[in-house]
N, C-alpha and C. Protein backbone atom coordinates (compact mmCIF):
# COMPACT_ATOMS: atom_id res chain seq x y z
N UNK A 1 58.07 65.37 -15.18
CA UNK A 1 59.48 65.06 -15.20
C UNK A 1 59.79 63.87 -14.30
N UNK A 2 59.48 63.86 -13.12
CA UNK A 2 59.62 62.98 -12.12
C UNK A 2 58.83 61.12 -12.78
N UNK A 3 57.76 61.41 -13.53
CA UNK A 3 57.46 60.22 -14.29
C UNK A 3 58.51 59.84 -15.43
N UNK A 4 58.98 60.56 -15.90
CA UNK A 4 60.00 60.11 -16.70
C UNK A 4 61.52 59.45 -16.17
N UNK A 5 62.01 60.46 -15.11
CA UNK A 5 62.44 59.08 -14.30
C UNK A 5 62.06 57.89 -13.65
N UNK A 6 61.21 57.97 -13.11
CA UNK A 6 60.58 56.53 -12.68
C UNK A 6 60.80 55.86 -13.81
N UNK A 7 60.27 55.76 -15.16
CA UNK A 7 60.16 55.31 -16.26
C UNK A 7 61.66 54.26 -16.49
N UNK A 8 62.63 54.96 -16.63
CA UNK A 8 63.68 54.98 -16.72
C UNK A 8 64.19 54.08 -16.01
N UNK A 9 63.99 54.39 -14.40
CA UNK A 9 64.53 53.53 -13.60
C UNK A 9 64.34 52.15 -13.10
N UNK A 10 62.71 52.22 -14.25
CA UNK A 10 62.30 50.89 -14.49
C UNK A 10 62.65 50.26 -15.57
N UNK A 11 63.36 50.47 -16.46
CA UNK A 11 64.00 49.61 -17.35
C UNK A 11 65.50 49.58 -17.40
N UNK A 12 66.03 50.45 -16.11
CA UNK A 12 67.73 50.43 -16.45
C UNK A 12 67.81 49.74 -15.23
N UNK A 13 68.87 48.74 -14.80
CA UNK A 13 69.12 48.21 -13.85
C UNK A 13 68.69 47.24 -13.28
N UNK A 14 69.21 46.84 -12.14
CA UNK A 14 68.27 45.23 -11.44
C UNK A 14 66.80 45.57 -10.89
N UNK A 15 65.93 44.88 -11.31
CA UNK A 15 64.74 45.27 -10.67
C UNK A 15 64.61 45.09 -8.90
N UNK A 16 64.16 45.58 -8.42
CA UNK A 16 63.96 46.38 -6.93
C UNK A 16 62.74 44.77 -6.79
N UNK A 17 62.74 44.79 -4.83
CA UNK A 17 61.56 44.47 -4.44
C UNK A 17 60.13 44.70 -5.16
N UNK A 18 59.74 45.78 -5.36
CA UNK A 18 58.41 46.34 -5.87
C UNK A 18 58.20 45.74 -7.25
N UNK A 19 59.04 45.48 -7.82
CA UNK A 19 58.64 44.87 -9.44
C UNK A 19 59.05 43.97 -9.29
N UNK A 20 59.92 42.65 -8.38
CA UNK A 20 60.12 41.62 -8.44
C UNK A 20 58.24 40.74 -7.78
N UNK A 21 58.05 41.30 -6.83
CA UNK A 21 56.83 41.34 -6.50
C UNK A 21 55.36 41.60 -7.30
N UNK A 22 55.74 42.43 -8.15
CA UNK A 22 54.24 43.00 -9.18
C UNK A 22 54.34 41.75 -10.16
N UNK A 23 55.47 41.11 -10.41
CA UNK A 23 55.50 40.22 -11.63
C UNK A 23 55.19 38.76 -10.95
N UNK A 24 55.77 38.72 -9.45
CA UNK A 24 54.81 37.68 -9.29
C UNK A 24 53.30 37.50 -9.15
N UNK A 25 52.69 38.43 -8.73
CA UNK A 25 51.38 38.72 -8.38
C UNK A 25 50.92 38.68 -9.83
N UNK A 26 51.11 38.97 -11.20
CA UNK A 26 50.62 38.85 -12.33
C UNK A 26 50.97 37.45 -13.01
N UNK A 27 52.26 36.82 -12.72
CA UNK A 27 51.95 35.59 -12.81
C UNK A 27 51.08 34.39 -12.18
N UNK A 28 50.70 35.15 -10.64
CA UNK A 28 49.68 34.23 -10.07
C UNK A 28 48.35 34.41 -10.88
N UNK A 29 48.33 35.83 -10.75
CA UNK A 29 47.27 35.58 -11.99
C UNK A 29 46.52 35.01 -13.54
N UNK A 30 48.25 35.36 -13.72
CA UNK A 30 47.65 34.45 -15.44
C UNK A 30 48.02 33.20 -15.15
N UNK A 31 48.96 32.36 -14.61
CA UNK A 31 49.12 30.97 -14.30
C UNK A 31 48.40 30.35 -12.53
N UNK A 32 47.53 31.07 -12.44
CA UNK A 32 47.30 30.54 -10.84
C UNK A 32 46.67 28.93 -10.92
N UNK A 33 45.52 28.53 -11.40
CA UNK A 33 45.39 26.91 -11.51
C UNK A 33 46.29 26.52 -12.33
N UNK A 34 46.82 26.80 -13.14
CA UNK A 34 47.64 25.53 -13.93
C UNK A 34 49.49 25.85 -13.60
N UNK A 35 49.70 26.59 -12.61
CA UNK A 35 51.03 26.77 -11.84
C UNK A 35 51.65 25.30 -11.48
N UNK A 36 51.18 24.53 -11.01
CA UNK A 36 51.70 23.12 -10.62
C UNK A 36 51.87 22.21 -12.29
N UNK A 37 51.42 22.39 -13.56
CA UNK A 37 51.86 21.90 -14.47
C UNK A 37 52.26 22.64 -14.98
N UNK A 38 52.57 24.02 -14.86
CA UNK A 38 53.30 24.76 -15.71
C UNK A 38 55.28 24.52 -15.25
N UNK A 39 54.50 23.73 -13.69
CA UNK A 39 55.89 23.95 -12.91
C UNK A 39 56.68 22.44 -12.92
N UNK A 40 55.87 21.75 -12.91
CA UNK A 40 55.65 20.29 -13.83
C UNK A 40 56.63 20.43 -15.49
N UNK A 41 56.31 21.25 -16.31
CA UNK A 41 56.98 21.03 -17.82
C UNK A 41 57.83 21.73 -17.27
N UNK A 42 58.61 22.49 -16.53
CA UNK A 42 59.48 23.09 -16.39
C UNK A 42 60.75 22.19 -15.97
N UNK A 43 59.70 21.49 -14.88
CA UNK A 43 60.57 20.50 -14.63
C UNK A 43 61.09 19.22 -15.77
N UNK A 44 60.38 18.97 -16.44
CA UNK A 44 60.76 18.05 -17.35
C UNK A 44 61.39 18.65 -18.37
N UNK A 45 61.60 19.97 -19.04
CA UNK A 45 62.55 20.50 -19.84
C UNK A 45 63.29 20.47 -19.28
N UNK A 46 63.86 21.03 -17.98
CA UNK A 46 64.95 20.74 -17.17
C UNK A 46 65.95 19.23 -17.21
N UNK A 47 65.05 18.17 -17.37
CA UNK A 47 65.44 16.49 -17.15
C UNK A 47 66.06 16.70 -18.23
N UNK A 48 64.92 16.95 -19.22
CA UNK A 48 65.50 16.62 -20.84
C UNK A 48 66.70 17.28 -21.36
N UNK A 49 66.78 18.53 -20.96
CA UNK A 49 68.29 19.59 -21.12
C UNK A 49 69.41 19.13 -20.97
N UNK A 50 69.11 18.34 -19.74
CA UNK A 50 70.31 17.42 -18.76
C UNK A 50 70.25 16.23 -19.66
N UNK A 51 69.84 15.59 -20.03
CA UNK A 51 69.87 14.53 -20.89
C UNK A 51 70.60 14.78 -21.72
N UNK A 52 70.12 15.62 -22.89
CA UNK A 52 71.08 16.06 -23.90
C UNK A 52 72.03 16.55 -23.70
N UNK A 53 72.42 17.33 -22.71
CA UNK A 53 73.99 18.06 -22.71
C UNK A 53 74.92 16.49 -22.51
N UNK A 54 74.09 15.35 -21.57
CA UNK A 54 75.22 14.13 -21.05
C UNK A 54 75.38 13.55 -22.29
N UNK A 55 74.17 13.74 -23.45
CA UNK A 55 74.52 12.73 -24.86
C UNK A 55 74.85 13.31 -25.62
N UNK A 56 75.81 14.22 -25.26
CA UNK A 56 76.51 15.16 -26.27
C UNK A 56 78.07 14.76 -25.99
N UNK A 57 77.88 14.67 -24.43
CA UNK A 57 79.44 14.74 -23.66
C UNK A 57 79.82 13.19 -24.60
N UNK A 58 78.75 12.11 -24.16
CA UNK A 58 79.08 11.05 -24.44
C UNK A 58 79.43 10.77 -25.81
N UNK A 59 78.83 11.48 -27.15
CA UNK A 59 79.19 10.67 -28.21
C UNK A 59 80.32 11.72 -28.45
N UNK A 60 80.89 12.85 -27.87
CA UNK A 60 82.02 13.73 -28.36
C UNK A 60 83.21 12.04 -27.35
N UNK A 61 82.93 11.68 -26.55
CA UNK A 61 84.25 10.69 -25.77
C UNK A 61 84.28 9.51 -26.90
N UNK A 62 83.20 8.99 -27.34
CA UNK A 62 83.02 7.76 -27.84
C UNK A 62 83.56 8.12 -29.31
N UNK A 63 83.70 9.53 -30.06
CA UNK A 63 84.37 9.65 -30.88
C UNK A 63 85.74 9.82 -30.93
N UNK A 64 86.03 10.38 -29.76
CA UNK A 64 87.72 10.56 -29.26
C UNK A 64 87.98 8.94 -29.45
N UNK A 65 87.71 8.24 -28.74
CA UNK A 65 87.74 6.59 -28.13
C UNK A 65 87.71 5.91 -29.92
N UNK A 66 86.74 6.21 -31.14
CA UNK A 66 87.15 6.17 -32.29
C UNK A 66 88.23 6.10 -32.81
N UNK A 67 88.39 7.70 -32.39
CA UNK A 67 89.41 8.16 -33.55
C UNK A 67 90.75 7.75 -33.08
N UNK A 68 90.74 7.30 -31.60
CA UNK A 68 92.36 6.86 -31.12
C UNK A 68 92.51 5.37 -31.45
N UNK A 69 91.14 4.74 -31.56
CA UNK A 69 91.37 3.20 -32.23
C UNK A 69 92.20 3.61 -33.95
N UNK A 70 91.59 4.29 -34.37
CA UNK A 70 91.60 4.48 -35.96
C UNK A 70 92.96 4.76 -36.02
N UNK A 71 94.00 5.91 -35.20
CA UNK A 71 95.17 5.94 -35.35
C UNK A 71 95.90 5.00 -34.83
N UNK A 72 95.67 3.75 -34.15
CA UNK A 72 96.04 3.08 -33.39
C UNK A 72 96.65 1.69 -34.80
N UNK A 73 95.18 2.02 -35.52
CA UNK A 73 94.95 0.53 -36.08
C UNK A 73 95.95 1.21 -37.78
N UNK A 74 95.79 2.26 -37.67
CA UNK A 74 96.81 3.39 -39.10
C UNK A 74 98.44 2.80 -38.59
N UNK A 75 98.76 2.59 -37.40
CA UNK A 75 100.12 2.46 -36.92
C UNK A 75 100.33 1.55 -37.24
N UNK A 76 99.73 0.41 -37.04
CA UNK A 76 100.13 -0.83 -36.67
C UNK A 76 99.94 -1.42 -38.76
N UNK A 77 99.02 -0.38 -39.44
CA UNK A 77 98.90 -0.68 -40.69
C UNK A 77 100.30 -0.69 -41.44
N UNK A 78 100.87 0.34 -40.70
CA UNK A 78 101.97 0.99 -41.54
C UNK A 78 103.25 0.74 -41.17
N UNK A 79 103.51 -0.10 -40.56
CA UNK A 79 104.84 -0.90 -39.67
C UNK A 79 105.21 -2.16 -40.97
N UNK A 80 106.13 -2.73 -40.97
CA UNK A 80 106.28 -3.33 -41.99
C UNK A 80 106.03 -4.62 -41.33
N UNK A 81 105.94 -5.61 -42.06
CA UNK A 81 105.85 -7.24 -41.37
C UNK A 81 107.29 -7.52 -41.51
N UNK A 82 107.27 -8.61 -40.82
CA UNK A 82 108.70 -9.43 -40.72
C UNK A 82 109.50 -9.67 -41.80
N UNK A 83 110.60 -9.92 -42.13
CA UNK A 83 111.35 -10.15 -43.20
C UNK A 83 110.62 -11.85 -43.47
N UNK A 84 110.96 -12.04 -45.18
CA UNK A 84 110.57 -13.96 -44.82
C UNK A 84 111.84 -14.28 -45.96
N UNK A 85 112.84 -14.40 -44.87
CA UNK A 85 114.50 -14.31 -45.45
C UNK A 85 114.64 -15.92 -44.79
N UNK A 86 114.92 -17.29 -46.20
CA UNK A 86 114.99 -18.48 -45.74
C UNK A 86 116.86 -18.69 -45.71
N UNK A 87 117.36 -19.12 -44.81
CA UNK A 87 118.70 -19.17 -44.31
C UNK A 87 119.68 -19.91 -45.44
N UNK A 88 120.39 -19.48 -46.15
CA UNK A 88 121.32 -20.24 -47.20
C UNK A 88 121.83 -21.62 -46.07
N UNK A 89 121.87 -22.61 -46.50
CA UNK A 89 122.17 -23.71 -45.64
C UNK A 89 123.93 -24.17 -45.65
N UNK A 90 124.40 -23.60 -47.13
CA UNK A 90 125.80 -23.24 -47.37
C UNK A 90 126.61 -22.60 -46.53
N UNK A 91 126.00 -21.51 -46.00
CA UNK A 91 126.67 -20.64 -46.06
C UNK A 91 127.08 -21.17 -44.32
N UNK A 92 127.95 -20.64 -43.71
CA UNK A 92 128.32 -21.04 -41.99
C UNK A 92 128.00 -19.54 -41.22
N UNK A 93 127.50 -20.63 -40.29
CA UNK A 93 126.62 -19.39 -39.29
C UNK A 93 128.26 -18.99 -38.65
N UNK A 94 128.13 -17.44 -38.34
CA UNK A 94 128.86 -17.13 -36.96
C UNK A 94 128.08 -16.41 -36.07
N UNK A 95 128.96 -16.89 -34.93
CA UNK A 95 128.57 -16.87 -33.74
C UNK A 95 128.84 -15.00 -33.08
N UNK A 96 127.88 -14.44 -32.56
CA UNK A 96 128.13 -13.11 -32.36
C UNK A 96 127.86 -12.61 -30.90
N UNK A 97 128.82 -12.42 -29.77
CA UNK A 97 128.71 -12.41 -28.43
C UNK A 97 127.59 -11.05 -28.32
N UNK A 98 126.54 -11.08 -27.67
CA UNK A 98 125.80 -10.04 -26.78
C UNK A 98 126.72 -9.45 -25.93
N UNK A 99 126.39 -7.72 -26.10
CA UNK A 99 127.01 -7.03 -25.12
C UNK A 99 126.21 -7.03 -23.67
N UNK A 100 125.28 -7.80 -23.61
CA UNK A 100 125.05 -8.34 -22.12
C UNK A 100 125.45 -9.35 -21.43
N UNK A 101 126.31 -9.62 -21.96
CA UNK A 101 127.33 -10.89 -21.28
C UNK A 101 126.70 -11.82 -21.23
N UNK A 102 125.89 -12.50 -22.19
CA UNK A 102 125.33 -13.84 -21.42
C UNK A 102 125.83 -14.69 -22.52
């Protein structure tokens, strides 16, 4: 009975000193010479992870930075141009005061 808890209490919960310890001692064993390149690619998946998450950030900005040109350049599409109204030469100009007094 008492093995069946142990059992138990080795797969429910945070592992304890005693099995944080047994798993290193079995990894020295199966990785003991090649620990420094195992610790080596670890490190370089690490670089590369970081790489990709920044060239993710970057082309999600550089598409924002797109898509605000694209509505930018939709605005300016859709504004009308100037009138091209040539002045009857007949007709007499009047004169119309600005309400800024000048």
């Amino acid at each position: 009975m008492s093995t069946i808890h142990f059992s138990l209490a080795l797969i429910g919960g945070m592992p304890g000193w005693l099995e944080i310890t047994a798993l290193l001692v079995i990894g020295l064993l199966i990785f003991g010479k090649r620990l420094p390149e195992v610790g080596r690619n670890l490190g370089k998946s690490i670089v590369e992870f970081k790489k990709g998450i920044k060239g993710i950030g970057d082309e999600i900005d550089s598409e924002a930075d797109r898509s605000s040109a694209k509505e930018e350049e939709a605005s300016k599409t859709t504004e009308l141009p100037p009138a091209k109204v040539t002045p009857d030469p007949a007709k007499s100009v009047e004169e119309v005061e600005h309400p800024s007094g000048d």
